[in-house]
C-alpha atoms as a PDB file:
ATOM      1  CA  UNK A   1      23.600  11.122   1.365  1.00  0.00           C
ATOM      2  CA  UNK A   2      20.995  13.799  -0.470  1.00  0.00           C
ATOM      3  CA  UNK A   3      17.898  12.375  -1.867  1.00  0.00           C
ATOM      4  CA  UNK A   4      15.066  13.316  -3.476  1.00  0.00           C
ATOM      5  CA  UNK A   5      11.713  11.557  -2.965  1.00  0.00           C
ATOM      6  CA  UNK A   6       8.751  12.417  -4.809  1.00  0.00           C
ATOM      7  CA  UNK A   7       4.953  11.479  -4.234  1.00  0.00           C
ATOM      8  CA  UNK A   8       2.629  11.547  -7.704  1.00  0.00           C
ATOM      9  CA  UNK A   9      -0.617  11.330  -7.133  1.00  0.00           C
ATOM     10  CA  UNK A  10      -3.577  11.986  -9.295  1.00  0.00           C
ATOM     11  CA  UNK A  11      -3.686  15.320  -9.108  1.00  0.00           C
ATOM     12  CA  UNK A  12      -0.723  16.693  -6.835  1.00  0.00           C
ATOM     13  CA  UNK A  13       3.505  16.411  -6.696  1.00  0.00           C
ATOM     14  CA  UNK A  14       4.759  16.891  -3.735  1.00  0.00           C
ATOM     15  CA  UNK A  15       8.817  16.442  -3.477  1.00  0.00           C
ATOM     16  CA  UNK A  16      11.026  15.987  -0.564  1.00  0.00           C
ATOM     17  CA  UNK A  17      14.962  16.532  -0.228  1.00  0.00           C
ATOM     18  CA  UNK A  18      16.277  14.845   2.567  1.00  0.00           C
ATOM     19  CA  UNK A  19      20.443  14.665   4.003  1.00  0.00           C
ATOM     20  CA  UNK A  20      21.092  12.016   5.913  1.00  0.00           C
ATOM     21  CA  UNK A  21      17.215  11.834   6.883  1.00  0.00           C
ATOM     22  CA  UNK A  22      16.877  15.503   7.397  1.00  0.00           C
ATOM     23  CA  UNK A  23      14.035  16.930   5.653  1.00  0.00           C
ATOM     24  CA  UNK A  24      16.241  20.386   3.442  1.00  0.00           C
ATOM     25  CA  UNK A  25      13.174  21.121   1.598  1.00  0.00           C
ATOM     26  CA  UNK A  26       9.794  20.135   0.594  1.00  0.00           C
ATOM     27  CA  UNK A  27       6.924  21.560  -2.076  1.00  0.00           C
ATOM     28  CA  UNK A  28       3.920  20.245  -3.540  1.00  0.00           C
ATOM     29  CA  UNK A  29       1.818  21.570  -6.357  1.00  0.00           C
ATOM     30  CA  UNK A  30      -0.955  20.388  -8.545  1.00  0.00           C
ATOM     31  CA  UNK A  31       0.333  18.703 -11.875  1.00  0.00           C
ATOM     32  CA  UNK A  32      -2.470  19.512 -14.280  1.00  0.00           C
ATOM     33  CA  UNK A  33      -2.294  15.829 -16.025  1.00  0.00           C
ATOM     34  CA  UNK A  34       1.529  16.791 -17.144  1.00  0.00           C
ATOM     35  CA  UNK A  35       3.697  15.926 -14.019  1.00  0.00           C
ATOM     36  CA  UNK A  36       6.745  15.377 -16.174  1.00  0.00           C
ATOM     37  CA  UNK A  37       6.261  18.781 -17.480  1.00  0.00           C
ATOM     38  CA  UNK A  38       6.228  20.362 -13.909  1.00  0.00           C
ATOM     39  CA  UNK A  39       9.631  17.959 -13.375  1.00  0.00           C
ATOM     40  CA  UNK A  40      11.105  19.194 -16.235  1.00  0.00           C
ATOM     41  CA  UNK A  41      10.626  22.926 -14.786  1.00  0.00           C
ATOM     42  CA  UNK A  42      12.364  21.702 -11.285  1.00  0.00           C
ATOM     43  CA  UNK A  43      15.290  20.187 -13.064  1.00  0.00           C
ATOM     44  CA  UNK A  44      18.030  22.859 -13.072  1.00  0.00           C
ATOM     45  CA  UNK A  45      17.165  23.105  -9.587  1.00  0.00           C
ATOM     46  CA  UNK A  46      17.570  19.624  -8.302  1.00  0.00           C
ATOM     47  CA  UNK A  47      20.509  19.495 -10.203  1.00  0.00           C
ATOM     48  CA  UNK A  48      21.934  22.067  -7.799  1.00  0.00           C
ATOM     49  CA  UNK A  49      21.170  19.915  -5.397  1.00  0.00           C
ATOM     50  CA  UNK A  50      23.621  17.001  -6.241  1.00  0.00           C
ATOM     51  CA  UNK A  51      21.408  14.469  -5.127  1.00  0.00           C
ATOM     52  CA  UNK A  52      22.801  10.604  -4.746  1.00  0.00           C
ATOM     53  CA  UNK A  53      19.255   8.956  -5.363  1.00  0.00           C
ATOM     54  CA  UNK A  54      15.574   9.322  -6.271  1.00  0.00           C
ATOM     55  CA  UNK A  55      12.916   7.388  -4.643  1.00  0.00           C
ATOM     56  CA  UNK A  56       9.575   7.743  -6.364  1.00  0.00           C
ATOM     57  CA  UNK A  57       5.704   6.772  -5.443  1.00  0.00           C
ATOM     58  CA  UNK A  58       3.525   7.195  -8.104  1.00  0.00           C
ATOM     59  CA  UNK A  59      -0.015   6.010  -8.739  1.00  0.00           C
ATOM     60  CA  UNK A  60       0.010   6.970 -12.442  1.00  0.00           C
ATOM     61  CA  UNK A  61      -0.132   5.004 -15.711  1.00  0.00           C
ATOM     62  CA  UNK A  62       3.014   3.174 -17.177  1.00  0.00           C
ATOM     63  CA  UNK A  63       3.013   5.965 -19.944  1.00  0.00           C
ATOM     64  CA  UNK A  64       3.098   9.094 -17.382  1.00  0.00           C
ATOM     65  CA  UNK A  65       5.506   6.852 -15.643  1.00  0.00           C
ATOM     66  CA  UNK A  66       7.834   6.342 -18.643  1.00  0.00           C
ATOM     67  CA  UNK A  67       7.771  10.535 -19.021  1.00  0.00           C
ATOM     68  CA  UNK A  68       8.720  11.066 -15.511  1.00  0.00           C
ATOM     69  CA  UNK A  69      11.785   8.661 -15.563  1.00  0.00           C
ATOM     70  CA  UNK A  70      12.967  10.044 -19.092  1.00  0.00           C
ATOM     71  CA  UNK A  71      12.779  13.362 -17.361  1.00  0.00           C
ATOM     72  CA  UNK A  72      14.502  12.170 -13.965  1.00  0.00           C
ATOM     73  CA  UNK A  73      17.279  10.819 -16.091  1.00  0.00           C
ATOM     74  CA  UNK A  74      18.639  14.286 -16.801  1.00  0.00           C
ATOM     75  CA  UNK A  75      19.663  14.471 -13.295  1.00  0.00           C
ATOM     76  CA  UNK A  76      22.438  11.077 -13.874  1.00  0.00           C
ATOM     77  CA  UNK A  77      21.579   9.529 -10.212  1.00  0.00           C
ATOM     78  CA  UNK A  78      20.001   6.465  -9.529  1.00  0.00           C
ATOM     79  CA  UNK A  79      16.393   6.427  -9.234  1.00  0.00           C
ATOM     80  CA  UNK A  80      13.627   3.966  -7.789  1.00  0.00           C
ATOM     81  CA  UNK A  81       9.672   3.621  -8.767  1.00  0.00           C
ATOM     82  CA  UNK A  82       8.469   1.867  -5.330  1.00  0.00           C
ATOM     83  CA  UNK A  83       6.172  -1.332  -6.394  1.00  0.00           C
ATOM     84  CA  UNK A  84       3.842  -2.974  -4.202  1.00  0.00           C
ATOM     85  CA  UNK A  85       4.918  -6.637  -3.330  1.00  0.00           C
ATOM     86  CA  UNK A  86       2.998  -9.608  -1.432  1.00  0.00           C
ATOM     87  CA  UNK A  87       5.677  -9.661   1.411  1.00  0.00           C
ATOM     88  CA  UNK A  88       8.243  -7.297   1.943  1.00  0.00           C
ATOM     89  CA  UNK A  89      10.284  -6.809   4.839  1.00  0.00           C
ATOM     90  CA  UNK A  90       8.231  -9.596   6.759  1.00  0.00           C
ATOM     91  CA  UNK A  91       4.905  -7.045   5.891  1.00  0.00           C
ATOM     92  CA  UNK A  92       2.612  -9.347   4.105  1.00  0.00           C
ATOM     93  CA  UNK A  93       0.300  -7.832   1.915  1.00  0.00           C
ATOM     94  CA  UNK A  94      -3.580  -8.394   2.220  1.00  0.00           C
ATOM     95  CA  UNK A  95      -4.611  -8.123  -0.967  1.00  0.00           C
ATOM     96  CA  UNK A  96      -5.119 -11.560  -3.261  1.00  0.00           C
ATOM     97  CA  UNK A  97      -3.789  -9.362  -6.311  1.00  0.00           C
ATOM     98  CA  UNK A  98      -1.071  -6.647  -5.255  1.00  0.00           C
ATOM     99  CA  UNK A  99      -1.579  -4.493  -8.383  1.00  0.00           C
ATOM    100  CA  UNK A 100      -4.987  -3.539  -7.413  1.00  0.00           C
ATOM    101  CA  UNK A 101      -3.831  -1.635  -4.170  1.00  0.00           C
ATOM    102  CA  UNK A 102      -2.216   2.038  -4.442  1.00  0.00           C
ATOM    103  CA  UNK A 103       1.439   2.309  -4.120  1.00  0.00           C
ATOM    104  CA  UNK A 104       0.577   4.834  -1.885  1.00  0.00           C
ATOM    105  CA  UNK A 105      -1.599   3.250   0.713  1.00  0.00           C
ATOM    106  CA  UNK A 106       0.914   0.259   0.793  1.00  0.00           C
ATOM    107  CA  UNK A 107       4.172   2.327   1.545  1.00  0.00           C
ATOM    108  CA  UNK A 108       2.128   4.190   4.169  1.00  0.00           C
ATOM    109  CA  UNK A 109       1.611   0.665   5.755  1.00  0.00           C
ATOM    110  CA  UNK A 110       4.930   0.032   5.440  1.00  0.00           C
ATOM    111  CA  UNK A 111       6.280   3.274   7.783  1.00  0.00           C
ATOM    112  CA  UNK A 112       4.796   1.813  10.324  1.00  0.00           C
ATOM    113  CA  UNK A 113       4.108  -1.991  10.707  1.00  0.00           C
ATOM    114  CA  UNK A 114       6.200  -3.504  13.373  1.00  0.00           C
ATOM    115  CA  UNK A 115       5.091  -6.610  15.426  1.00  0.00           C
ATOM    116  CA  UNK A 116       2.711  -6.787  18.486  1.00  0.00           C
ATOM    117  CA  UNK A 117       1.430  -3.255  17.181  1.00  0.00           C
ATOM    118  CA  UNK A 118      -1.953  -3.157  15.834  1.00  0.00           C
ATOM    119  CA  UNK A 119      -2.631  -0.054  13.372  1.00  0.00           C
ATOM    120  CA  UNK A 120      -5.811   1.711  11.557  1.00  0.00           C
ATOM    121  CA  UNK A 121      -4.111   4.247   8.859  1.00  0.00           C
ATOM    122  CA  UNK A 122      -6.708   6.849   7.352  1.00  0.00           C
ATOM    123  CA  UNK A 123      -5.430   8.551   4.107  1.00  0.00           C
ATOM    124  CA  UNK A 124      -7.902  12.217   4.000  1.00  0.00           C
ATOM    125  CA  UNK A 125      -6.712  12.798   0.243  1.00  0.00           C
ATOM    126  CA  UNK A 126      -8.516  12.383  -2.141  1.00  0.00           C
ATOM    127  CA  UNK A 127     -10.247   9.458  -1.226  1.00  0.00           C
ATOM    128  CA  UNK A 128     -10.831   9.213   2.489  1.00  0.00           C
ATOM    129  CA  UNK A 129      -8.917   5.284   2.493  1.00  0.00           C
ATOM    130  CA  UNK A 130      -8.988   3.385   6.055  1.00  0.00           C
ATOM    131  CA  UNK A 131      -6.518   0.582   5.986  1.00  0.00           C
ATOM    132  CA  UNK A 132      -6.136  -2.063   8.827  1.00  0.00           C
ATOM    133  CA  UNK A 133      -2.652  -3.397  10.294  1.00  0.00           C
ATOM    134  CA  UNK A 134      -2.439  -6.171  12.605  1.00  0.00           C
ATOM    135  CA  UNK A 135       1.576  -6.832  13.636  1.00  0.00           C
ATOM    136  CA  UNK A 136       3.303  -7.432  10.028  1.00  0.00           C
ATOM    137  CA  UNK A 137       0.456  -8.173   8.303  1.00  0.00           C
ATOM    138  CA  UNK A 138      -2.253  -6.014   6.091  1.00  0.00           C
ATOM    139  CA  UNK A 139      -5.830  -6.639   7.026  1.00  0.00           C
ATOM    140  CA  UNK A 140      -7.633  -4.790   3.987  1.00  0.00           C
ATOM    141  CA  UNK A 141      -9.032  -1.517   3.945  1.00  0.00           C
ATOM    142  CA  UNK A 142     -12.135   0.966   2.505  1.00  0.00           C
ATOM    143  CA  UNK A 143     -12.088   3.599   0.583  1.00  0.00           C
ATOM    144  CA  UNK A 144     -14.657   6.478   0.778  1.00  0.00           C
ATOM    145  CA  UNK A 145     -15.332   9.390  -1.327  1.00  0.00           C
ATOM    146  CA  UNK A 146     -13.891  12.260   1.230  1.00  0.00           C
ATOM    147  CA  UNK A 147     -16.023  14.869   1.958  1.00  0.00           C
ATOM    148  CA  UNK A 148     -15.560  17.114  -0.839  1.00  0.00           C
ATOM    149  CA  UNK A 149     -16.179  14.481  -3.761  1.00  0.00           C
ATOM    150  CA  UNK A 150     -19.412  13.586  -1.757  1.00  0.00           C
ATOM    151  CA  UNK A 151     -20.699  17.130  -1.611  1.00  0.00           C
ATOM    152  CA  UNK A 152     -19.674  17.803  -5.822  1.00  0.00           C
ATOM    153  CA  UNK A 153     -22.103  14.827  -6.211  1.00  0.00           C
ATOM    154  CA  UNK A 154     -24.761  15.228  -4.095  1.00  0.00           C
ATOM    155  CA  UNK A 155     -24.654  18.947  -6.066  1.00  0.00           C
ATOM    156  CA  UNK A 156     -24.817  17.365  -9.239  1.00  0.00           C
ATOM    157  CA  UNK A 157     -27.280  14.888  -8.456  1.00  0.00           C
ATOM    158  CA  UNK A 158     -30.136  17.416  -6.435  1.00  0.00           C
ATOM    159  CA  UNK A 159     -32.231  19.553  -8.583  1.00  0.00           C
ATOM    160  CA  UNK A 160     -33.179  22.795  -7.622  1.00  0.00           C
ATOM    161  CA  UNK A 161     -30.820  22.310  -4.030  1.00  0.00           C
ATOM    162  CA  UNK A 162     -27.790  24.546  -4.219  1.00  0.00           C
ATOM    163  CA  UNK A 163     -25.424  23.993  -1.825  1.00  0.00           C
ATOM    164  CA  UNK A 164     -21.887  26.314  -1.996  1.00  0.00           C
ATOM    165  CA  UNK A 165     -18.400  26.029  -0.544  1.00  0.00           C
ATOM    166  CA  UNK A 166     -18.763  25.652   3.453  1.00  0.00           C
ATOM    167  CA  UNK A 167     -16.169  24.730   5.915  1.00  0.00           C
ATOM    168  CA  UNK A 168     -16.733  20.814   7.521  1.00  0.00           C
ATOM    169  CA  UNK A 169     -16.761  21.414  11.083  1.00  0.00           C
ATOM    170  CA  UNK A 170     -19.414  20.529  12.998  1.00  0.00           C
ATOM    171  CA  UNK A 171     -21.158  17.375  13.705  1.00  0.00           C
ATOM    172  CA  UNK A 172     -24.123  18.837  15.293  1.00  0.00           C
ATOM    173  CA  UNK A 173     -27.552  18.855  13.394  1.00  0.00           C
ATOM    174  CA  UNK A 174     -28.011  21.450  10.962  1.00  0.00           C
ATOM    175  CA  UNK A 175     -30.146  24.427  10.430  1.00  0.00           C
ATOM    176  CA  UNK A 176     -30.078  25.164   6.966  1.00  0.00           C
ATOM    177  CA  UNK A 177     -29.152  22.847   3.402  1.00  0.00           C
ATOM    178  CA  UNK A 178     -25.736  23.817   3.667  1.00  0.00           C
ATOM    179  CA  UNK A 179     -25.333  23.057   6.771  1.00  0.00           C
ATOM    180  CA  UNK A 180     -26.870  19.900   6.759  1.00  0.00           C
ATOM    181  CA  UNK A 181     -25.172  18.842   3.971  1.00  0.00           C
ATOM    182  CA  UNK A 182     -21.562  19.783   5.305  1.00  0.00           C
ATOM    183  CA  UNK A 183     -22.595  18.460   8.408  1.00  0.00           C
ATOM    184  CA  UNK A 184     -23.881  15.382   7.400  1.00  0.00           C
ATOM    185  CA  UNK A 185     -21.102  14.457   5.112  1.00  0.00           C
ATOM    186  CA  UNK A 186     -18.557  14.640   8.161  1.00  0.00           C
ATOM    187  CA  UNK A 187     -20.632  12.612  10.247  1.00  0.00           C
ATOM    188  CA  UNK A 188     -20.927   9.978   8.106  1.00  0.00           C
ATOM    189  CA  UNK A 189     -17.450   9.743   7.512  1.00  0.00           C
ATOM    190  CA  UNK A 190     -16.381  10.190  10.901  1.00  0.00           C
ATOM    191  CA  UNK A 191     -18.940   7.514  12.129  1.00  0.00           C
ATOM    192  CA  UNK A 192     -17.072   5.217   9.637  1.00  0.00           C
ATOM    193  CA  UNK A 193     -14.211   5.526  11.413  1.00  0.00           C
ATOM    194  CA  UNK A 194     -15.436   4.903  14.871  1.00  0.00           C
ATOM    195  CA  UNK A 195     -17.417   2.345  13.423  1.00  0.00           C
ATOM    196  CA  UNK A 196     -13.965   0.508  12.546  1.00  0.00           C
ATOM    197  CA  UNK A 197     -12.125   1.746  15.666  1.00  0.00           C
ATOM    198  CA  UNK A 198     -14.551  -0.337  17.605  1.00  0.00           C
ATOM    199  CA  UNK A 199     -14.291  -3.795  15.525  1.00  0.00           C
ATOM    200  CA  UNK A 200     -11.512  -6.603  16.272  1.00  0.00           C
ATOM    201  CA  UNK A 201      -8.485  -5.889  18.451  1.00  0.00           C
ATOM    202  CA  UNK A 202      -7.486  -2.432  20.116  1.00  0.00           C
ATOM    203  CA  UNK A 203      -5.379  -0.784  17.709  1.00  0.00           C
ATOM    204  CA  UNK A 204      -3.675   2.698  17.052  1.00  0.00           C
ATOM    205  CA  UNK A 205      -5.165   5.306  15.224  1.00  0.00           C
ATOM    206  CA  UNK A 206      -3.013   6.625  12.986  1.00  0.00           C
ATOM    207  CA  UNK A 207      -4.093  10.056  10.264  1.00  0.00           C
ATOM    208  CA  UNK A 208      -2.359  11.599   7.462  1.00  0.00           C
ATOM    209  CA  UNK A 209      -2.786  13.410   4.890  1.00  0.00           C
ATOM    210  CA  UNK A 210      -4.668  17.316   4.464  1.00  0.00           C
ATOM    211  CA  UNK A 211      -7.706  16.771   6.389  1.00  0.00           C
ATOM    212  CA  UNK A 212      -5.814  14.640   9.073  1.00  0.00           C
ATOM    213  CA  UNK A 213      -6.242  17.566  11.554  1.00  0.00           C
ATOM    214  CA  UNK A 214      -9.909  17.963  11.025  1.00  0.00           C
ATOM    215  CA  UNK A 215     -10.363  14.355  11.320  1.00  0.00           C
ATOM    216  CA  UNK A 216      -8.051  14.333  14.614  1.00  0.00           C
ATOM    217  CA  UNK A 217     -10.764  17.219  16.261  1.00  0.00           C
ATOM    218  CA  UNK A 218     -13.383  14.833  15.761  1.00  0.00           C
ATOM    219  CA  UNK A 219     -11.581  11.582  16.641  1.00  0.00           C
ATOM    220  CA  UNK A 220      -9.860  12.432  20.117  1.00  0.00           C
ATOM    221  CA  UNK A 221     -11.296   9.814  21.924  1.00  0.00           C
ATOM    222  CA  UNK A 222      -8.909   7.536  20.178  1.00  0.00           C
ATOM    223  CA  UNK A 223      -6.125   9.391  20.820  1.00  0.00           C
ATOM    224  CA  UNK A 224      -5.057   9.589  17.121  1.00  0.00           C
ATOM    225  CA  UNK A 225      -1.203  10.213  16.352  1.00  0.00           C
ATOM    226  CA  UNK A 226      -1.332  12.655  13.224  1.00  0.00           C
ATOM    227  CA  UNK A 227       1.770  12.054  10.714  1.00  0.00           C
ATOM    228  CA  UNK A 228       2.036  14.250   7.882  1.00  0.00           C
ATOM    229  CA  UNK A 229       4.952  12.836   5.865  1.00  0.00           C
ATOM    230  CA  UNK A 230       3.689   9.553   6.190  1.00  0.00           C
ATOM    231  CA  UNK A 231       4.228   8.404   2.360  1.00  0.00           C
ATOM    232  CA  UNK A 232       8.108   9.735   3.013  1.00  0.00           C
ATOM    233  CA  UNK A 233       8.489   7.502   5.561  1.00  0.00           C
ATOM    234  CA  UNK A 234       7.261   4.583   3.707  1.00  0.00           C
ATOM    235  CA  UNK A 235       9.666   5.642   0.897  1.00  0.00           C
ATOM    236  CA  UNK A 236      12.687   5.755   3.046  1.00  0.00           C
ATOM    237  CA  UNK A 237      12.241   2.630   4.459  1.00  0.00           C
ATOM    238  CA  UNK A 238      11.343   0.771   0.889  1.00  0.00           C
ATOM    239  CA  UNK A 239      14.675   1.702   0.095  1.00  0.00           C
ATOM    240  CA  UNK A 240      16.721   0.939   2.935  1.00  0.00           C
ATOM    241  CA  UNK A 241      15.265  -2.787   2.214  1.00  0.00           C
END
């Protein structure tokens, strides 16, 4: 069985293309607005692929959607846009209205909820989101401006303070703008997460996404387990159910 599974985001594609569970080949790549445009351009090669199925997250508009599937169609295998649901396989949802909560946070719940097992899952995309997992069933979350959306507004928002490109590393105090700025930023996201750590039951700390590893550095106490493909995993098992 070869599948392809794709992840949409707001700005980024990313594509997977599994055998039998085996990853064969993966790629990701901004989509400018127009990912059924950048689709259309992988086409001839996924058809060389002979895929049996298409699993797709995507947190885009039911127009971009429609675009992507009348693209997807050209390669004549079955295809399936995951959709958030209240319960599925025994994971119950904890949101009162399931439409308001990203396809993409909920199928990285779903990789991993199991019972007895008690999970925090931080997404460092985009957003930095922080969702909570007791057993089977969804807690609720945040979501935080990560740390480069916080430092484009505190630019445009501070006169006469400019404040370039600077690697988040540290959390020790600064001794210049830009380094209390990068600083600062980091710290107040990582205290977040300790913050949360600390509440309720013990539970596992679990990272993904680009600035997982940064995020990991700063985290160790907690021990956190850092899964890149988490979103795939989610996919694969939304469609084994």
């Amino acid at each position: 069985m070869r599948c392809l599974w794709l992840d949409i985001g707001n700005t980024r594609l990313k594509y997977w293309i599994t055998e039998n569970g085996e990853v064969l080949d993966h790629f990701a790549e901004l989509h400018l607005q127009s990912p059924a445009d950048l689709l259309l351009g992988l086409i001839q090669y996924f058809k060389k692929q002979k895929l049996n199925c298409i699993g797709i997250s995507s947190v885009l508009d039911k127009a971009n959607n429609q675009n992507i599937e009348k693209t997807l169609r050209l390669l004549k295998c079955p295809m399936h846009f995951a959709q958030v649901h209240k319960e599925y396989s025994k994971f119950i949802c904890g949101y009162e209205d399931v439409s308001q909560l990203g396809i993409d946070r909920w199928l990285q719940m779903l990789a991993v909820a199991e019972q007895k097992k008690n999970y925090c899952i931080v997404g460092c995309g985009t957003a930095l989101t922080i969702d909570l997992i007791e057993g089977k069933q969804h807690l609720g979350g945040y979501i935080l401006p990560n740390l480069y959306l916080q430092r484009d507004a505190l630019i445009q928002n501070t006169k006469g303070i400019k404040i370039p490109d600077s690697a988040f590393s540290i959390l020790t105090p600064g001794h210049n703008t830009v380094d209390c700025v990068h600083h600062g930023i980091l710290l107040g996201l990582v205290s977040s997460i300790e913050k949360i750590m600390q509440q309720g039951q013990k539970k596992q700390l679990i990272l993904t996404g680009g600035d997982a590893p940064l995020f990991a550095h700063h985290l160790s106490q907690y021990q956190p387990e850092i899964i890149p493909d988490l979103l795939l995993k989610g996919l694969q098992t939304y469609l084994q159910y």
